[in-house]
PDB file of N, CA and C in Angstrom:
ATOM      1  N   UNK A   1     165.507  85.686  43.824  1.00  0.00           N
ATOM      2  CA  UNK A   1     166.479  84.640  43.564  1.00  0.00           C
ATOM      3  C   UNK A   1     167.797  85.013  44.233  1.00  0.00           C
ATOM      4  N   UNK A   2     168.957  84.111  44.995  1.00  0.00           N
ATOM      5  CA  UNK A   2     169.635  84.346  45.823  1.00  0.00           C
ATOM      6  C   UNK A   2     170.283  82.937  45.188  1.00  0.00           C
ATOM      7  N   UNK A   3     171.569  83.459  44.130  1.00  0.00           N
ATOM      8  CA  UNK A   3     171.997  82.401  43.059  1.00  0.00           C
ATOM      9  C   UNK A   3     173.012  82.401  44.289  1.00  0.00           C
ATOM     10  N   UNK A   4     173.647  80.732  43.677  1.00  0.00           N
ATOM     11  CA  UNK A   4     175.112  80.614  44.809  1.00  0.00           C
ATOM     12  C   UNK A   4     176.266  80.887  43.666  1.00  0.00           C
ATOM     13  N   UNK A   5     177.252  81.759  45.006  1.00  0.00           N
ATOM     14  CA  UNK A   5     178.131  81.979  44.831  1.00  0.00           C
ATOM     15  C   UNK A   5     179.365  81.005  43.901  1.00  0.00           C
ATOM     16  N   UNK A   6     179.472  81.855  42.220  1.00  0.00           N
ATOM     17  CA  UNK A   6     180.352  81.273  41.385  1.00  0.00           C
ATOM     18  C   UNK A   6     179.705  81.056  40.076  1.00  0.00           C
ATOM     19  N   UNK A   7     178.198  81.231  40.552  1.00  0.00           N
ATOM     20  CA  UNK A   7     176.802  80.447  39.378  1.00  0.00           C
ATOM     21  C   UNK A   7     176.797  82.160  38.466  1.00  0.00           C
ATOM     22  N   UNK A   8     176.187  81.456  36.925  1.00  0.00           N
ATOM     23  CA  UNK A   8     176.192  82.580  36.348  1.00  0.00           C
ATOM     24  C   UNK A   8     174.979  83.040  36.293  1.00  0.00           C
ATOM     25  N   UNK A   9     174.672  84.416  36.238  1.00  0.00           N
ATOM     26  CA  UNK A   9     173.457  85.037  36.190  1.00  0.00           C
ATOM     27  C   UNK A   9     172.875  86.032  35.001  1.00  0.00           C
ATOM     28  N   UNK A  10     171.561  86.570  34.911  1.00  0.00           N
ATOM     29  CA  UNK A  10     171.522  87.159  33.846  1.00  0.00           C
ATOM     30  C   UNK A  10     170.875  88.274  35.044  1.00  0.00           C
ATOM     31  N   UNK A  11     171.670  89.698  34.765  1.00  0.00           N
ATOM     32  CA  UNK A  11     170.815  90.882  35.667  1.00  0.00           C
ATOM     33  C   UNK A  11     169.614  91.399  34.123  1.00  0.00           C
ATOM     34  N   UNK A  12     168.819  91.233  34.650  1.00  0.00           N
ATOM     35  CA  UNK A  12     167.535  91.355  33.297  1.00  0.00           C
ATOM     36  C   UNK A  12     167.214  92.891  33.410  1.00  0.00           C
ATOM     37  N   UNK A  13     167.646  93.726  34.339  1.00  0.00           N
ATOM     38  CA  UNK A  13     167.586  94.979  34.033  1.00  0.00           C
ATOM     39  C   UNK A  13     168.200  95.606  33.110  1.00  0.00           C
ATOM     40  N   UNK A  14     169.187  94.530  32.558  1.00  0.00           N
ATOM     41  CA  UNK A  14     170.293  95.462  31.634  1.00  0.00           C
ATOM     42  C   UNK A  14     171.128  94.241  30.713  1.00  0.00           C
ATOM     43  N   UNK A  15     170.292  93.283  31.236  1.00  0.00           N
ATOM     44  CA  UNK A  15     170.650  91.950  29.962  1.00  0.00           C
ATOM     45  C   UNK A  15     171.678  91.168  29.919  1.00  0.00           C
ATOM     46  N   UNK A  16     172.826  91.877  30.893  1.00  0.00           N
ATOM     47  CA  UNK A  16     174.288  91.451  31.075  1.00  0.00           C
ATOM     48  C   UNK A  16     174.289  90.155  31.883  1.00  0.00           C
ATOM     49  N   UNK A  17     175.371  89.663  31.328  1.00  0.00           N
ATOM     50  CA  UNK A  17     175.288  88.101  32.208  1.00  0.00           C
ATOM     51  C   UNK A  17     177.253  88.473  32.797  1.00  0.00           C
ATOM     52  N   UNK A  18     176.801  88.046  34.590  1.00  0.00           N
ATOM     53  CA  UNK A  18     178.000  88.264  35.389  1.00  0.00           C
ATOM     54  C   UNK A  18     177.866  87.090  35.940  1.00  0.00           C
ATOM     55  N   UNK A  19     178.748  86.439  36.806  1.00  0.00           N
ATOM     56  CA  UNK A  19     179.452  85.704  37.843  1.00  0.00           C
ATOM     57  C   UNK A  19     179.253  85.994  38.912  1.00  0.00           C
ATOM     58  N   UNK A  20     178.583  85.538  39.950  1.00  0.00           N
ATOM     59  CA  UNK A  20     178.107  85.591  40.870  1.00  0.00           C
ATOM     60  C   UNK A  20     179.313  85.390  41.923  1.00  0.00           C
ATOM     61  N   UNK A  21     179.305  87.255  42.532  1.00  0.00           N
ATOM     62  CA  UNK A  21     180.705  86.590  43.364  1.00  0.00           C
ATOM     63  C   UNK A  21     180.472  86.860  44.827  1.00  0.00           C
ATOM     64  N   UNK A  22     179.304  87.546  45.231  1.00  0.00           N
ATOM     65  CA  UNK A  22     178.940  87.621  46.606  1.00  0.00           C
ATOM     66  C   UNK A  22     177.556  88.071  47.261  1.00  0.00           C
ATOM     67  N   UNK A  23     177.043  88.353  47.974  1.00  0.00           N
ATOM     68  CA  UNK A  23     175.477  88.900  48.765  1.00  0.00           C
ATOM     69  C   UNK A  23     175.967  89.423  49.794  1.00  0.00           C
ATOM     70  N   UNK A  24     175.999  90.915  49.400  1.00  0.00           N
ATOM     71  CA  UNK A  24     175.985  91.997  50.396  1.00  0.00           C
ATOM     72  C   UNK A  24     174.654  92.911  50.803  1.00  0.00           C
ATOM     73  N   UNK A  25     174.129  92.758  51.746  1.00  0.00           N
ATOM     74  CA  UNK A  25     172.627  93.259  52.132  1.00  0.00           C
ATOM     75  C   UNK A  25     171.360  92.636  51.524  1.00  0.00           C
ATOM     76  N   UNK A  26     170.916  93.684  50.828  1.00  0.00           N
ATOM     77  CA  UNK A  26     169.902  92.653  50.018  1.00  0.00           C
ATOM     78  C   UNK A  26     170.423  92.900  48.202  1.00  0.00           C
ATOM     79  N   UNK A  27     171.557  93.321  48.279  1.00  0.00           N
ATOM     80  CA  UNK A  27     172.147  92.792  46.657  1.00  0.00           C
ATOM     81  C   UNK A  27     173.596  91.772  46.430  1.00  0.00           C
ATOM     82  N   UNK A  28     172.794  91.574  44.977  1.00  0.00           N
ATOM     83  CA  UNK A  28     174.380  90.381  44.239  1.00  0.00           C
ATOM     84  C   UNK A  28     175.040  90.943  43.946  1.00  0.00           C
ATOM     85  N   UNK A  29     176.017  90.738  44.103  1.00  0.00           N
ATOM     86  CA  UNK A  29     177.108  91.422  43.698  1.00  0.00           C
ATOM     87  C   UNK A  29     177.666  90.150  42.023  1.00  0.00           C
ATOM     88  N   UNK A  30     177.496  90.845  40.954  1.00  0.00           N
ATOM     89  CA  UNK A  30     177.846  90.129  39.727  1.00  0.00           C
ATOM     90  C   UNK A  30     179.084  90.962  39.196  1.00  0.00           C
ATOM     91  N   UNK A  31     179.897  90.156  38.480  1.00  0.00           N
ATOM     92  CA  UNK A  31     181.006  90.190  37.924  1.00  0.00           C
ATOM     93  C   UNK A  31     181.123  90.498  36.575  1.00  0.00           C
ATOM     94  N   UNK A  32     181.367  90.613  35.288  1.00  0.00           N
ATOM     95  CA  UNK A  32     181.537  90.634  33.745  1.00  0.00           C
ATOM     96  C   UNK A  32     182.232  89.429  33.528  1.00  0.00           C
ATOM     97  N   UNK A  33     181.867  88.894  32.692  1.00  0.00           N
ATOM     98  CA  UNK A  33     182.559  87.533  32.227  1.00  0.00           C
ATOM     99  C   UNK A  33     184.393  87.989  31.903  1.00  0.00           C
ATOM    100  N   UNK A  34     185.013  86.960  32.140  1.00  0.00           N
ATOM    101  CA  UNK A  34     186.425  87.745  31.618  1.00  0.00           C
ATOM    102  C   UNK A  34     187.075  88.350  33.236  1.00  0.00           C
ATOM    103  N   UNK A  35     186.581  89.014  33.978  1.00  0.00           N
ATOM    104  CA  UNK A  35     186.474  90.048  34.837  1.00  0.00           C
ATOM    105  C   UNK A  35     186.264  91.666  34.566  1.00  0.00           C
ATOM    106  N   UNK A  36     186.642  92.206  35.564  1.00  0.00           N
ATOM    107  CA  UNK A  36     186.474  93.858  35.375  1.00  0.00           C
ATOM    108  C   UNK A  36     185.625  94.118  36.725  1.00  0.00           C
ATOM    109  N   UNK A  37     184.522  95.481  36.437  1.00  0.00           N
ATOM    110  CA  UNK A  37     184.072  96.027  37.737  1.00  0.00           C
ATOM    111  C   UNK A  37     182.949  95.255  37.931  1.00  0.00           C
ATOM    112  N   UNK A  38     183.095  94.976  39.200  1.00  0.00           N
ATOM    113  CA  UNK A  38     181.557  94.452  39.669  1.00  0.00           C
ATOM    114  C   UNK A  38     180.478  95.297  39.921  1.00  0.00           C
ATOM    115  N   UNK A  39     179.369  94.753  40.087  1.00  0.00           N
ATOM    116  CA  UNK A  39     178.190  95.621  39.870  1.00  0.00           C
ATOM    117  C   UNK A  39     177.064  94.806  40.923  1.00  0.00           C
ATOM    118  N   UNK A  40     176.087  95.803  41.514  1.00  0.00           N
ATOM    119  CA  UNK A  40     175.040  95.342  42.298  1.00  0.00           C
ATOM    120  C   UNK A  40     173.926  95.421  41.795  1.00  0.00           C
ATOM    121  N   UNK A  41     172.841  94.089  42.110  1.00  0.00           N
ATOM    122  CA  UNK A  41     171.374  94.370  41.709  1.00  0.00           C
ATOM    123  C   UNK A  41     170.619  93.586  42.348  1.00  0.00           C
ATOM    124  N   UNK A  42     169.693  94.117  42.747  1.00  0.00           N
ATOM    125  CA  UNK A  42     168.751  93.302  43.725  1.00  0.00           C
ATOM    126  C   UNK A  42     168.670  92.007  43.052  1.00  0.00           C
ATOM    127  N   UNK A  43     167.972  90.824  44.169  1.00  0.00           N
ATOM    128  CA  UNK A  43     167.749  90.019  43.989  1.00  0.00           C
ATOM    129  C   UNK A  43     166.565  89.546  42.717  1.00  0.00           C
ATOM    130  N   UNK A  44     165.630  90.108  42.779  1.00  0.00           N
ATOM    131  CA  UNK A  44     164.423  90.189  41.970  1.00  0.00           C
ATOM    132  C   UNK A  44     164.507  90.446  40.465  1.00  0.00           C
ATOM    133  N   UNK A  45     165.802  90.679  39.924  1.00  0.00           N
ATOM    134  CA  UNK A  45     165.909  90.948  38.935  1.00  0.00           C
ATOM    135  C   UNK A  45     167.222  90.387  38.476  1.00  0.00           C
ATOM    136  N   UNK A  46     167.473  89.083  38.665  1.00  0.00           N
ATOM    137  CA  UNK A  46     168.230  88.304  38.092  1.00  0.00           C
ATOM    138  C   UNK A  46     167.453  86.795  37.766  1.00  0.00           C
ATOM    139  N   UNK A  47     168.028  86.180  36.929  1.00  0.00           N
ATOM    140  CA  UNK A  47     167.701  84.646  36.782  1.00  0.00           C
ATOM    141  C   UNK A  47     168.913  83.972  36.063  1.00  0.00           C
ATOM    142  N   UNK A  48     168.971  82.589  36.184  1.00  0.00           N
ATOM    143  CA  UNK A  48     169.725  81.835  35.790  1.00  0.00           C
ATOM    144  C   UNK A  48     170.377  82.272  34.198  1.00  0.00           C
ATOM    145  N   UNK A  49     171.477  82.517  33.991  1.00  0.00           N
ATOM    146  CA  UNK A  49     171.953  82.275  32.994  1.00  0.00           C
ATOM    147  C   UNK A  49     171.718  81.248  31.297  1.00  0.00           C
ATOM    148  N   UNK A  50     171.590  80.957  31.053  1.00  0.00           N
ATOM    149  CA  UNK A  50     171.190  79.571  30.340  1.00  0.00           C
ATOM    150  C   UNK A  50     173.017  79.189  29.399  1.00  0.00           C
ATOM    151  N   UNK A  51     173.256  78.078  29.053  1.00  0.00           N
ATOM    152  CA  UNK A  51     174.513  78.215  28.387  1.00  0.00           C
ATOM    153  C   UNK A  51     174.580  78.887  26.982  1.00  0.00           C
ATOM    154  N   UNK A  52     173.772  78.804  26.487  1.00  0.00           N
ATOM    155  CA  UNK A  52     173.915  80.187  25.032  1.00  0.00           C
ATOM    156  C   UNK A  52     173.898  81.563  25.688  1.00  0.00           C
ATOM    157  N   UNK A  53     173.502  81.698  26.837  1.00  0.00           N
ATOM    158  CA  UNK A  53     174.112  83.470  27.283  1.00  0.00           C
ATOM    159  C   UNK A  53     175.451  83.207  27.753  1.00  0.00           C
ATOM    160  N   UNK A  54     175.595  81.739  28.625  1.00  0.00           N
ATOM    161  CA  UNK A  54     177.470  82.114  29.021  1.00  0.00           C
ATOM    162  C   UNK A  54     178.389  82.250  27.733  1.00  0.00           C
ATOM    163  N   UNK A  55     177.906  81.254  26.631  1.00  0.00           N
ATOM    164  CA  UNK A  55     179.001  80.983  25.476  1.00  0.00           C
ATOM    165  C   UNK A  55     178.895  82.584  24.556  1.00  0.00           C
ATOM    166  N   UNK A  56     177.937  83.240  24.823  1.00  0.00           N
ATOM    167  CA  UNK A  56     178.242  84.428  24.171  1.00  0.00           C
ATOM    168  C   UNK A  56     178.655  85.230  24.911  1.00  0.00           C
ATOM    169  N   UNK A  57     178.470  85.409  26.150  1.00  0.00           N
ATOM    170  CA  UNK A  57     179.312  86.129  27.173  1.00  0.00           C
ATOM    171  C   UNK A  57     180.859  85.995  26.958  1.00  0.00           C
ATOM    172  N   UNK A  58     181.246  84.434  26.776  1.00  0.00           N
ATOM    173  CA  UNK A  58     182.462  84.358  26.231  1.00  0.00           C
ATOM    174  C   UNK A  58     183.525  85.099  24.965  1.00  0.00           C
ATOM    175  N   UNK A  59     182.364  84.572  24.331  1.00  0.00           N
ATOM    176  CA  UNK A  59     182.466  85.067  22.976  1.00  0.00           C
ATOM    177  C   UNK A  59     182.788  86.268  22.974  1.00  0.00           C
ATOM    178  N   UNK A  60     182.068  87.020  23.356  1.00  0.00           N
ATOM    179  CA  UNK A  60     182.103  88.627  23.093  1.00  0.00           C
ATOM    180  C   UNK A  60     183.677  88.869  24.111  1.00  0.00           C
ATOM    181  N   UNK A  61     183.917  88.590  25.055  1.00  0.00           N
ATOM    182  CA  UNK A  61     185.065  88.591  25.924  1.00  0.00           C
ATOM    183  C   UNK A  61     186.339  88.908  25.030  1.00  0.00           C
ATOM    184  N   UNK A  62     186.466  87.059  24.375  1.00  0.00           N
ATOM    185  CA  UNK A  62     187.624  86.912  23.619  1.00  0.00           C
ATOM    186  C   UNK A  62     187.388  87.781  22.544  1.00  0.00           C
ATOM    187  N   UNK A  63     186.243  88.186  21.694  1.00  0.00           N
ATOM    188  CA  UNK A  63     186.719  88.880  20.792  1.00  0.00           C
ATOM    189  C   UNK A  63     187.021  90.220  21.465  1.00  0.00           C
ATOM    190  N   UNK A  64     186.831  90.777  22.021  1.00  0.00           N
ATOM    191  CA  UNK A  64     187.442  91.992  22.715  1.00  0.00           C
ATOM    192  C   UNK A  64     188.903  91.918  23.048  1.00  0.00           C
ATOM    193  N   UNK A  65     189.005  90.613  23.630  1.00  0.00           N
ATOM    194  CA  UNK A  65     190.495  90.503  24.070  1.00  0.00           C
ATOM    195  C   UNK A  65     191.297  90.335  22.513  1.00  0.00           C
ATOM    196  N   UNK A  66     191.022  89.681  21.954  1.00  0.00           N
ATOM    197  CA  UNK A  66     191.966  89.559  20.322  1.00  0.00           C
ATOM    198  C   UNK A  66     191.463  90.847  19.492  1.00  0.00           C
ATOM    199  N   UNK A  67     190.988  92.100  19.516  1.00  0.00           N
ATOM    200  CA  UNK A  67     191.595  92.998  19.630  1.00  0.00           C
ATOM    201  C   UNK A  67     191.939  93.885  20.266  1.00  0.00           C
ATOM    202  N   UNK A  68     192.593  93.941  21.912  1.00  0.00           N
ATOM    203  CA  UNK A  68     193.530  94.341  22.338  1.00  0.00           C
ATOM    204  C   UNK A  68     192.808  95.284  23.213  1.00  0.00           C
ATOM    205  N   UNK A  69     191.378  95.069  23.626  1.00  0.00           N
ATOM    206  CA  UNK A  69     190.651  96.160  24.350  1.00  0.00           C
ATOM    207  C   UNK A  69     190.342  95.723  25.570  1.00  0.00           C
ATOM    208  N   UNK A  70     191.067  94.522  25.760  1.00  0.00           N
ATOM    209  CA  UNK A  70     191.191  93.959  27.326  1.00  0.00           C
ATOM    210  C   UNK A  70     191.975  93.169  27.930  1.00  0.00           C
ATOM    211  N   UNK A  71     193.240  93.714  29.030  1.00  0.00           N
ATOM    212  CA  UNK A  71     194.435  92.905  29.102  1.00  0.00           C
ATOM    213  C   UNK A  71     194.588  91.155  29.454  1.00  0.00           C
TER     214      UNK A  71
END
């Protein structure tokens, strides 16, 4: 899978759902919801997001941010 750039993804190696922010070689480059460090993973091991993984991706964000563990 070779998601477009901006689309959210789930890397299923590790469950995390990032933001699809580029394709360098043969990996995605995904984002953390919120931002922070990006991270690479082959193609083969991502799939579409669904919206109950973005809204908890969210979720978990803001509650991190309201207490103070992310500027």
């Amino acid at each position: 899978m070779k998601p477009p750039i901006g689309s959210y993804a789930v890397d299923t190696s590790t469950g995390r759902v990032g933001r699809v922010m580029g394709h360098e070689g043969p990996y995605v480059q995904l984002r953390p919801y919120g931002g922070g460090r990006e991270w690479e993973c082959p193609p083969e091991t991502l799939r579409v997001a669904t919206t109950t993984e973005r809204l908890r991706a969210a979720t978990a964000y803001e509650n991190r941010r309201s207490r103070g563990e992310v500027p």
